[in-house]
C-alpha atoms as a PDB file:
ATOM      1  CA  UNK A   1       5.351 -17.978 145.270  1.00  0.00           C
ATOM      2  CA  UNK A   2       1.960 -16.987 146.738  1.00  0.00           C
ATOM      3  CA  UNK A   3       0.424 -19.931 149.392  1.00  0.00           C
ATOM      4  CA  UNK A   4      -2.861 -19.840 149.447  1.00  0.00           C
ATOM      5  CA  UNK A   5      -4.991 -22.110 152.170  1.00  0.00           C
ATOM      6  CA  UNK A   6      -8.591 -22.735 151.773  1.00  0.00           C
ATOM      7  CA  UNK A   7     -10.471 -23.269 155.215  1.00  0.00           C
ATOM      8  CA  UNK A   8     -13.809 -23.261 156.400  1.00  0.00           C
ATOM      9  CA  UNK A   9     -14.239 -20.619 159.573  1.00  0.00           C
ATOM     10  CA  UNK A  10     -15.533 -22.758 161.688  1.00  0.00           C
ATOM     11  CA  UNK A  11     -12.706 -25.913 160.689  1.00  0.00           C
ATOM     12  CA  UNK A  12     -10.309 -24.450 163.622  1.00  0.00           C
ATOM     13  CA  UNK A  13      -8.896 -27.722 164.199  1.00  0.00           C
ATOM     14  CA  UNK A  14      -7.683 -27.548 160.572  1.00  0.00           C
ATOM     15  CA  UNK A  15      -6.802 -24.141 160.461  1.00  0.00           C
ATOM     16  CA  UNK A  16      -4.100 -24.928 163.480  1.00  0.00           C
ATOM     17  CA  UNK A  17      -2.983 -28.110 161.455  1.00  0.00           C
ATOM     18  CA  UNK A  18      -2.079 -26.173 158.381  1.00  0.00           C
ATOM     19  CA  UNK A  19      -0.770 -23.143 160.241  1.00  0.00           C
ATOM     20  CA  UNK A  20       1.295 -25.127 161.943  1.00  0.00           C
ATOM     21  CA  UNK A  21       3.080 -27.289 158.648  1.00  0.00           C
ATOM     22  CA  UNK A  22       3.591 -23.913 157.279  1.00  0.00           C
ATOM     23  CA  UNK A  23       5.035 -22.715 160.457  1.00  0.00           C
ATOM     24  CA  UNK A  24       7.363 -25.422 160.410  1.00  0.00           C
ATOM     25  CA  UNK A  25       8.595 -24.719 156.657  1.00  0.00           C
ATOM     26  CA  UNK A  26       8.476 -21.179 157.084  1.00  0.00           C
ATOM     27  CA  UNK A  27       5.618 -20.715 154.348  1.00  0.00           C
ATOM     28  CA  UNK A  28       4.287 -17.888 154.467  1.00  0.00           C
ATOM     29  CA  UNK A  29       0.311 -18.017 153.602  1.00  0.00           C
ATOM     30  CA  UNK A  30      -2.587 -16.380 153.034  1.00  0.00           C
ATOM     31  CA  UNK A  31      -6.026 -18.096 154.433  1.00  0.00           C
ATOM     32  CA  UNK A  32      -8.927 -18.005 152.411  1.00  0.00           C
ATOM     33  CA  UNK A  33     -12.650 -18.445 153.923  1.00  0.00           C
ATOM     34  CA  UNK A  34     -13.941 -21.354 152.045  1.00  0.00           C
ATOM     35  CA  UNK A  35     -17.488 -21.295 151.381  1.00  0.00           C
ATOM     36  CA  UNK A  36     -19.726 -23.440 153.122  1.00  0.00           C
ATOM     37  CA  UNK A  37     -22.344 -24.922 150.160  1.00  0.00           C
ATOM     38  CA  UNK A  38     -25.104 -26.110 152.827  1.00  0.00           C
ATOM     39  CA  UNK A  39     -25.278 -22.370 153.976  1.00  0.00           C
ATOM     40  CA  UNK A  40     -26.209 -20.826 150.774  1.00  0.00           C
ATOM     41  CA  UNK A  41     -29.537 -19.625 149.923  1.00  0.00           C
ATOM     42  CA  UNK A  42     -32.078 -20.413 146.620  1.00  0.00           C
ATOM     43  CA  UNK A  43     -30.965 -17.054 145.581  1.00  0.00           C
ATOM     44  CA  UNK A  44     -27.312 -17.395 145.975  1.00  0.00           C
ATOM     45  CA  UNK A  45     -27.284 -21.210 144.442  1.00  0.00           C
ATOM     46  CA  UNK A  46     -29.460 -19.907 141.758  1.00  0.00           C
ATOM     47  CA  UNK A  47     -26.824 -17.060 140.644  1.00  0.00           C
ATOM     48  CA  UNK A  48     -23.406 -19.294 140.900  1.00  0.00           C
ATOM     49  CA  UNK A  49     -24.593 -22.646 139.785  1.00  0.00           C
ATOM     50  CA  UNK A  50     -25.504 -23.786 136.701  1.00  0.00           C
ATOM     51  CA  UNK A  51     -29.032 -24.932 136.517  1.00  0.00           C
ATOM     52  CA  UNK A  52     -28.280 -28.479 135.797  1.00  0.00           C
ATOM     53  CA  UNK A  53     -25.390 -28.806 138.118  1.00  0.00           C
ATOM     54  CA  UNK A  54     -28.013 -27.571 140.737  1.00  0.00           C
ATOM     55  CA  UNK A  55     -29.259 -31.032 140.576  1.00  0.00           C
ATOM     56  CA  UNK A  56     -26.033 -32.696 139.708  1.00  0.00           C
ATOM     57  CA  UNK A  57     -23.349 -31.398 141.932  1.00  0.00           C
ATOM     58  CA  UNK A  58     -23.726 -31.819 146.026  1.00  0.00           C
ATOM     59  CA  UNK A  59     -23.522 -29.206 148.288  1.00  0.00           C
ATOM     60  CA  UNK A  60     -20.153 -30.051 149.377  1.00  0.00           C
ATOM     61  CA  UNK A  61     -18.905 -30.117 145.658  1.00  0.00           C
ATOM     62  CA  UNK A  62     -20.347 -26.993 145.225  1.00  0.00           C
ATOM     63  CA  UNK A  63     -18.797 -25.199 148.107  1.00  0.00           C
ATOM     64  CA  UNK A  64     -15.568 -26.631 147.242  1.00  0.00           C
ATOM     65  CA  UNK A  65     -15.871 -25.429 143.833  1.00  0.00           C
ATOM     66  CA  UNK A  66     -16.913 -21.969 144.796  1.00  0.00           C
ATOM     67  CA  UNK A  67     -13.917 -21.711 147.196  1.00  0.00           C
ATOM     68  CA  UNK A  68     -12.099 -22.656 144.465  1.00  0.00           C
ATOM     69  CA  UNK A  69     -12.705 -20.042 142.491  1.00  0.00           C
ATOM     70  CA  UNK A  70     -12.847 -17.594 145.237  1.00  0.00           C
ATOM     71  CA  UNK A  71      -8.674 -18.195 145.329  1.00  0.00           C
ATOM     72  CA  UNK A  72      -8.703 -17.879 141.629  1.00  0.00           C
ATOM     73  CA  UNK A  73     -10.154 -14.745 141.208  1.00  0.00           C
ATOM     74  CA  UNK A  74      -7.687 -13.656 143.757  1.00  0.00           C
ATOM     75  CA  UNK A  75      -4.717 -14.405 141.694  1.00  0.00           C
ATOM     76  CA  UNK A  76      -6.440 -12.724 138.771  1.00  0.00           C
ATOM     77  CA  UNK A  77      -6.900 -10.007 140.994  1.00  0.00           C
ATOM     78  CA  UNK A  78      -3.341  -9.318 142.509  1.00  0.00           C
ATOM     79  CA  UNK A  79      -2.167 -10.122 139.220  1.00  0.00           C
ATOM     80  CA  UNK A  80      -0.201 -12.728 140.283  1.00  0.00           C
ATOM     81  CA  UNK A  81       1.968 -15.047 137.896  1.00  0.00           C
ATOM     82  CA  UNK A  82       1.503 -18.027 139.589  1.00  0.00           C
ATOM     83  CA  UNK A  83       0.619 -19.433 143.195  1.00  0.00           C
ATOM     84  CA  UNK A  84      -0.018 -22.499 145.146  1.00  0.00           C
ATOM     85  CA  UNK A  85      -3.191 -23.611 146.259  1.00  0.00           C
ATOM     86  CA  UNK A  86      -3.308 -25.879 149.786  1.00  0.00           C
ATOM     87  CA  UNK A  87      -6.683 -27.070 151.414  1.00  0.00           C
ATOM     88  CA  UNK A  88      -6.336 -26.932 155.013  1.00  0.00           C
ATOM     89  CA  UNK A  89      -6.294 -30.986 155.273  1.00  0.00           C
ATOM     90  CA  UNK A  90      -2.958 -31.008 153.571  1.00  0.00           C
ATOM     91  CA  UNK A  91       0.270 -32.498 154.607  1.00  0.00           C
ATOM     92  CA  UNK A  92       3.783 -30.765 153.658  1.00  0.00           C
ATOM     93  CA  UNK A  93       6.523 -32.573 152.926  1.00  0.00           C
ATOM     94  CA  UNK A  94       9.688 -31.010 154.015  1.00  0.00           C
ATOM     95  CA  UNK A  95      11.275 -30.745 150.127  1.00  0.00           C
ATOM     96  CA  UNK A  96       8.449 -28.218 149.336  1.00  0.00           C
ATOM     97  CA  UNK A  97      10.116 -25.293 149.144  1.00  0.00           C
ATOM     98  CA  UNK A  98      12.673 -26.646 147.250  1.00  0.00           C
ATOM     99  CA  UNK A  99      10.201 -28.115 144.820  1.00  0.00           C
ATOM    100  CA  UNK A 100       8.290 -24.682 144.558  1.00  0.00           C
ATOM    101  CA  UNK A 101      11.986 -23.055 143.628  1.00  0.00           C
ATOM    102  CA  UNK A 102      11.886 -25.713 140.603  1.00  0.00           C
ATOM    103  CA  UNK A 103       8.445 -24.939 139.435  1.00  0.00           C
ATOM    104  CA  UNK A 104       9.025 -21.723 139.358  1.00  0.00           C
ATOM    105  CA  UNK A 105      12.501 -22.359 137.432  1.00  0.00           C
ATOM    106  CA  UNK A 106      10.742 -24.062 134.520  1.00  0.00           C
ATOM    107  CA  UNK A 107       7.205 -23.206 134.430  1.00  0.00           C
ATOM    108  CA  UNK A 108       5.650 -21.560 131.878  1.00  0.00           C
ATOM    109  CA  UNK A 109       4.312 -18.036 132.994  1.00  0.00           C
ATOM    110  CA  UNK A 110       2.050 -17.965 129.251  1.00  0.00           C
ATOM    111  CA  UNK A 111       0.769 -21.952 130.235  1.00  0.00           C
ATOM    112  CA  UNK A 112      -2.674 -22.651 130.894  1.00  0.00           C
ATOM    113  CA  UNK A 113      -1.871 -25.614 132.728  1.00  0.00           C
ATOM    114  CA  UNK A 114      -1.919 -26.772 136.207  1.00  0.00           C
ATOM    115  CA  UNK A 115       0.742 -28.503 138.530  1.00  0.00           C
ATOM    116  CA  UNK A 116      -0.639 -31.001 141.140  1.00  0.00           C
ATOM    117  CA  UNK A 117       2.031 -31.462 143.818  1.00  0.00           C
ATOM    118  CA  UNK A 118       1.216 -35.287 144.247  1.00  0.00           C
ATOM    119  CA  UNK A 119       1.657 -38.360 142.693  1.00  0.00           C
ATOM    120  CA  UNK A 120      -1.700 -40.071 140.080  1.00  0.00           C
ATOM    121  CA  UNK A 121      -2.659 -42.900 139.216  1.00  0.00           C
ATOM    122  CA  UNK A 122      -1.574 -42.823 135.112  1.00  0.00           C
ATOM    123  CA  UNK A 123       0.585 -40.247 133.508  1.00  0.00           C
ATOM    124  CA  UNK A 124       1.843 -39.489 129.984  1.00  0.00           C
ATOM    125  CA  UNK A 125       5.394 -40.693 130.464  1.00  0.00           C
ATOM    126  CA  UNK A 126       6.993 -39.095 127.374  1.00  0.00           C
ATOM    127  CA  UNK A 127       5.178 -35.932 128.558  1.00  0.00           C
ATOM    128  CA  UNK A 128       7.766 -35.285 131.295  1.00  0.00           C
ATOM    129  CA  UNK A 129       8.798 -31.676 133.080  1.00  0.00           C
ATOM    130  CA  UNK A 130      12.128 -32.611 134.772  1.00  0.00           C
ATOM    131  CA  UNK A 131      12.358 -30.476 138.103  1.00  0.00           C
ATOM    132  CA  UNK A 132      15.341 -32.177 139.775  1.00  0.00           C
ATOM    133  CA  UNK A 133      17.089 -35.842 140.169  1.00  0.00           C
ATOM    134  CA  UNK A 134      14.154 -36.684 142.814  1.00  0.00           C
ATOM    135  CA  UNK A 135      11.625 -35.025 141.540  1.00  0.00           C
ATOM    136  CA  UNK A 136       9.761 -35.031 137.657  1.00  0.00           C
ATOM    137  CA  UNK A 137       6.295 -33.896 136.693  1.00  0.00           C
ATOM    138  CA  UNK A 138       4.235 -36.188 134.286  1.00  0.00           C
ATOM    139  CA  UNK A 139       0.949 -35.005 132.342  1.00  0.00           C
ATOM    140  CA  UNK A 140      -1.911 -36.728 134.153  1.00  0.00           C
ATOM    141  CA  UNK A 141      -4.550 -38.724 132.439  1.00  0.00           C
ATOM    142  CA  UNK A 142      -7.356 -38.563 134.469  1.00  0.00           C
ATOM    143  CA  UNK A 143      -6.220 -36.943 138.179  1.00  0.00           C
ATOM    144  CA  UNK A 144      -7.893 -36.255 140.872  1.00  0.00           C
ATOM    145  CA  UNK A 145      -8.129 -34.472 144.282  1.00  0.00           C
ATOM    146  CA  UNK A 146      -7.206 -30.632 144.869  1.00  0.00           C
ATOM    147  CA  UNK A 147      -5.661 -30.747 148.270  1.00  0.00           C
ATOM    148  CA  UNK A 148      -2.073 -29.163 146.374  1.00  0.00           C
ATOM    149  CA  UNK A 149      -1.702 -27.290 143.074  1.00  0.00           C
ATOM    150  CA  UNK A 150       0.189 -24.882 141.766  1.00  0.00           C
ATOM    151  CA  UNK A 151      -1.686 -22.424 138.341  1.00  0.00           C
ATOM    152  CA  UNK A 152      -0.845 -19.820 136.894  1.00  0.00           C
ATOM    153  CA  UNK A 153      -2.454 -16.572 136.503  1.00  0.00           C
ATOM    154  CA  UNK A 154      -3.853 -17.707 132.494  1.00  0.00           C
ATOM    155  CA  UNK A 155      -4.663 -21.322 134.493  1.00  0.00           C
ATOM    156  CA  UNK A 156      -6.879 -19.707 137.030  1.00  0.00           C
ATOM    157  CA  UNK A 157      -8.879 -17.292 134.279  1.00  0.00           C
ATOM    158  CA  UNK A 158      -9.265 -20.173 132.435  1.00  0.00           C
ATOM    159  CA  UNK A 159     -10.790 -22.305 134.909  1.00  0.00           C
ATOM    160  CA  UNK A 160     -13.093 -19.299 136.096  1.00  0.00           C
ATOM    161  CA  UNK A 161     -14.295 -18.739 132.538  1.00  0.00           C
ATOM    162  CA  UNK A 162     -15.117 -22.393 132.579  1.00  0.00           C
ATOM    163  CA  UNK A 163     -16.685 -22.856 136.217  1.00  0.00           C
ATOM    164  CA  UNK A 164     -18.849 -19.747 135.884  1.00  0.00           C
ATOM    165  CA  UNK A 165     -21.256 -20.297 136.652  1.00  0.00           C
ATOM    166  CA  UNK A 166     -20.321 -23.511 138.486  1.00  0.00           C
ATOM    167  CA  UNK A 167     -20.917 -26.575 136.513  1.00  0.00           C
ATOM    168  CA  UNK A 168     -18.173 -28.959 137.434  1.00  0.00           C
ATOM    169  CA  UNK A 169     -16.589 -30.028 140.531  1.00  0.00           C
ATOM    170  CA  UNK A 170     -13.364 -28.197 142.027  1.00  0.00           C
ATOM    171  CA  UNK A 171     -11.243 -31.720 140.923  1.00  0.00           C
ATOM    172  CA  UNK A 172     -12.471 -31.760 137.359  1.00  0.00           C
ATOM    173  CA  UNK A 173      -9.082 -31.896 135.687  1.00  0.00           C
ATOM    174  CA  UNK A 174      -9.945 -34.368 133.045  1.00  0.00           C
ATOM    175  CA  UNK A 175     -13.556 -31.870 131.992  1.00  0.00           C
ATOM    176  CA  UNK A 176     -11.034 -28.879 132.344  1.00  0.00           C
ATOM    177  CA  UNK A 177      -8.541 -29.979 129.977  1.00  0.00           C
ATOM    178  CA  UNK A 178     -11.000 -30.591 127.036  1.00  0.00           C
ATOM    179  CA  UNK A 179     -12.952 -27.779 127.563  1.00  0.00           C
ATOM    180  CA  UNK A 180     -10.007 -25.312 127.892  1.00  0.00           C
ATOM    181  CA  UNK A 181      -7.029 -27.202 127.222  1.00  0.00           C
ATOM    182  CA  UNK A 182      -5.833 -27.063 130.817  1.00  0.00           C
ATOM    183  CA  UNK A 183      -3.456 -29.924 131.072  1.00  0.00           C
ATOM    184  CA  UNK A 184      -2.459 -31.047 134.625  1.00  0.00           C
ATOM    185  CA  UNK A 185       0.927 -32.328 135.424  1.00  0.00           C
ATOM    186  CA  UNK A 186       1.450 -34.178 138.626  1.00  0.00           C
ATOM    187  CA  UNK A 187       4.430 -35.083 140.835  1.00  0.00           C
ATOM    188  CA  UNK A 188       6.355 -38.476 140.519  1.00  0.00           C
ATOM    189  CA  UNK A 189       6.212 -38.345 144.677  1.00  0.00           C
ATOM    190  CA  UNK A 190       3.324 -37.076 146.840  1.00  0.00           C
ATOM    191  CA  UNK A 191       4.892 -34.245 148.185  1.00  0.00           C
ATOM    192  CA  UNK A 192       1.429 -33.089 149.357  1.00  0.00           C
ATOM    193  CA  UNK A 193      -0.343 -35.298 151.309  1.00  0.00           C
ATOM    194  CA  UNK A 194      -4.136 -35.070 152.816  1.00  0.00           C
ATOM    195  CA  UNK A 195      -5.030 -35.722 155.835  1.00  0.00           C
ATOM    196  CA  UNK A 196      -8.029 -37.938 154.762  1.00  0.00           C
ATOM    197  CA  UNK A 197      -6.621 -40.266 152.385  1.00  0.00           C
ATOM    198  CA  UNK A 198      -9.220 -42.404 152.650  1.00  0.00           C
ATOM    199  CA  UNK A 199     -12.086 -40.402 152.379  1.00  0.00           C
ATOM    200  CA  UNK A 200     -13.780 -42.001 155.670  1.00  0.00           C
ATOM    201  CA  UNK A 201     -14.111 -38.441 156.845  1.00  0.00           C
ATOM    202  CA  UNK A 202     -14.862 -37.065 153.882  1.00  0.00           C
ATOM    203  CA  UNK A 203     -18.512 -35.546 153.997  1.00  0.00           C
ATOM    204  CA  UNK A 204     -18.274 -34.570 149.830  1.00  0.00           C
ATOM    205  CA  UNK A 205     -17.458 -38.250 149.368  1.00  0.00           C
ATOM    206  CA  UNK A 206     -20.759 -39.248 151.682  1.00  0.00           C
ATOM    207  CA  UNK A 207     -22.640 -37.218 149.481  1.00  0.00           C
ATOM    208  CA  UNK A 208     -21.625 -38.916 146.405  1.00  0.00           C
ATOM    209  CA  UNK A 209     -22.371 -41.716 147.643  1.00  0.00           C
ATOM    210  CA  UNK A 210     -25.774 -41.336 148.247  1.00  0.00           C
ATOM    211  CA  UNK A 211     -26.421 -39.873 143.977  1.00  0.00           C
ATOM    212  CA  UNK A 212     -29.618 -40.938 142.154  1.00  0.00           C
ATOM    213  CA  UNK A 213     -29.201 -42.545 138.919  1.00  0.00           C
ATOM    214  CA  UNK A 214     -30.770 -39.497 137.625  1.00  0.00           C
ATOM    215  CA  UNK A 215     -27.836 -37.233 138.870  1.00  0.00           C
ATOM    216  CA  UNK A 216     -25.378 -39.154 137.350  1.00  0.00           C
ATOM    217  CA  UNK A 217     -26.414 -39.570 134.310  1.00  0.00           C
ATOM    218  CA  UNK A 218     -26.883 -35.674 134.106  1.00  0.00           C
ATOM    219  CA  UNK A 219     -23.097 -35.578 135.185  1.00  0.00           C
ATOM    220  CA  UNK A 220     -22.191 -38.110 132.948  1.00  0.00           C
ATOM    221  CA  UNK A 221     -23.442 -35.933 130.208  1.00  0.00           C
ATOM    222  CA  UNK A 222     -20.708 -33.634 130.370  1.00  0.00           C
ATOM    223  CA  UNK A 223     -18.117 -36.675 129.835  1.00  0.00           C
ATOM    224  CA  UNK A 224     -19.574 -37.210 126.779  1.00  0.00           C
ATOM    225  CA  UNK A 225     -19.515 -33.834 125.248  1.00  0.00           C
ATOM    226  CA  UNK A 226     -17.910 -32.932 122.506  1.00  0.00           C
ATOM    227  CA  UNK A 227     -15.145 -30.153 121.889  1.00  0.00           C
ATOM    228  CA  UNK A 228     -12.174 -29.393 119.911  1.00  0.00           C
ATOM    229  CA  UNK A 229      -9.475 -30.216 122.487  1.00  0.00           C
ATOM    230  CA  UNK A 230     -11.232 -33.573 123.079  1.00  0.00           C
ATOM    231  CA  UNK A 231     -10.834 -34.284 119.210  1.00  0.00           C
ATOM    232  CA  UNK A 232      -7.404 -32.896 118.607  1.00  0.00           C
ATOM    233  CA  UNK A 233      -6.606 -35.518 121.605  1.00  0.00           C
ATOM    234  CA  UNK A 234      -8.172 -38.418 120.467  1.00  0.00           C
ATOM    235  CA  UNK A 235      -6.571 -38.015 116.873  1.00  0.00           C
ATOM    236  CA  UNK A 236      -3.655 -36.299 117.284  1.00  0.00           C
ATOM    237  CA  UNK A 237      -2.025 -36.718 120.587  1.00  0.00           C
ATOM    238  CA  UNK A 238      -3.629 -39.905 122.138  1.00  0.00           C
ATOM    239  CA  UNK A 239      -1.310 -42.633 119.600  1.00  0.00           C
ATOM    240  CA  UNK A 240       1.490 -41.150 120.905  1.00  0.00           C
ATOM    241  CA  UNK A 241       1.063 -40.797 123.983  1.00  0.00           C
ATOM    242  CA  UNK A 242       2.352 -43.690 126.570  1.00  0.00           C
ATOM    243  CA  UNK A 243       0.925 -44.192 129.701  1.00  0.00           C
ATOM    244  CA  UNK A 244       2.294 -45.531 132.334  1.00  0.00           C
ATOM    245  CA  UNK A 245       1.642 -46.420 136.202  1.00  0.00           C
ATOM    246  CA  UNK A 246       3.490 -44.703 138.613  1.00  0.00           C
ATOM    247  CA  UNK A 247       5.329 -47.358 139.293  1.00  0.00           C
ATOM    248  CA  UNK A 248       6.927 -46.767 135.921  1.00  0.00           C
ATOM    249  CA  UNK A 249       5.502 -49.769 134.154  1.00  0.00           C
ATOM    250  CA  UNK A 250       4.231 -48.377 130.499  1.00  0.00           C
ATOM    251  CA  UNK A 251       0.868 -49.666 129.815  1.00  0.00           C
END
């Protein structure tokens, strides 16, 4: 399977961190430039973003989306069927390889969905891809985080015909799946871990923070829309659907 890494040029520090946990699971990789939102000009912003996700979406969201989509279009591209996407802050866990052999047993070349390598908070428990005795992916209710994912090459046009021009964040997995019904599975075990767990470093998350009430309710918005997929969900695959905690309990 294709690795790719997203990493900001001038990240070198993170760039050596990465290198070095594929070195040591002889992953072979591919680094992507990320894009740096802050440096883009009116004219660039004005062409990739939305309008109202101009005023929405930070400048860290929006470079993280962008580099995103840069890997996507690369998979499209190279015609890949599949491929793994790390951001440079990730931590490997020394079963990946063998977990990326499983995916790539049992996944579904024709799928539109995506495969985070890390555990959520809630997931569908009767919704349940069986990889090995250790490991199991569940269909995630509302994930988060894009530090480790696997798509495929129908995933990643998918999620380009939705984020062109940009109007959600990179992480948008809940938005994703009921505008395109991308569904993301995650791991029963973080396999992929981020360096920045709790976001004290995290200059996206800063950003967020600091969001006038007028920004998110304009993000909010999009919640609230309505589509087919969000429908078919809420009357046809929501009652039977169990949810449980990852620590198995069903709710």
């Amino acid at each position: 399977m294709k690795v790719f890494i997203i990493n900001l040029k001038r990240d070198l520090q993170k760039k050596h961190e990465i290198i070095s946990e594929c070195s040591r699971l002889n992953i072979n990789h591919e680094i992507v430039e990320a894009v740096s939102g802050i440096d883009l000009s009116a004219a660039e912003v004005d062409r990739l973003i939305d309008k109202d996700a101009q005023i929405y979406l930070t400048k860290g969201e929006i470079g993280c989306s962008l580099s995103h989509l840069r890997i996507y279009q690369k998979i499209i591209s190279e015609a890949l069927p599949y491929a793994l996407i790390l951001e440079d802050d990730a931590i490997l866990h020394d079963d990946l390889n063998e977990v990326i052999q499983a995916i790539e047993n049992v996944i579904d070349k024709e799928s539109g969905h995506a495969y985070l390598l890390y555990k959520t908070g809630c997931v569908y428990g009767n919704q349940r891809i069986k990889l090995s005795e250790k490991y199991s992916l569940y269909e995630s209710n509302v994930p988060t985080c894009t530090h480790g994912y696997v798509v495929t090459n129908k995933t990643a046009r998918l999620l380009t015909a939705i984020n062109t021009p940009v109007r959600f964040e990179a992480d948008a997995w809940r938005n994703f799946y009921f505008e395109k019904n991308i569904r993301p599975y995650s791991l029963n075990i973080n396999l992929i871990d981020s360096r920045d767990q709790s976001k004290e470093n995290s200059t996206i998350e800063e950003e967020r923070l600091s969001r006038t009430p007028i920004q998110i309710t304009l993000r909010e918005s999009l919640d609230r829309k309505n589509s087919l997929v969000k429908f078919y969900h809420k009357i046809c695959r929501r009652p039977f659907l169990k949810k449980m905690r990852q620590n198995n309990n069903i709710i």
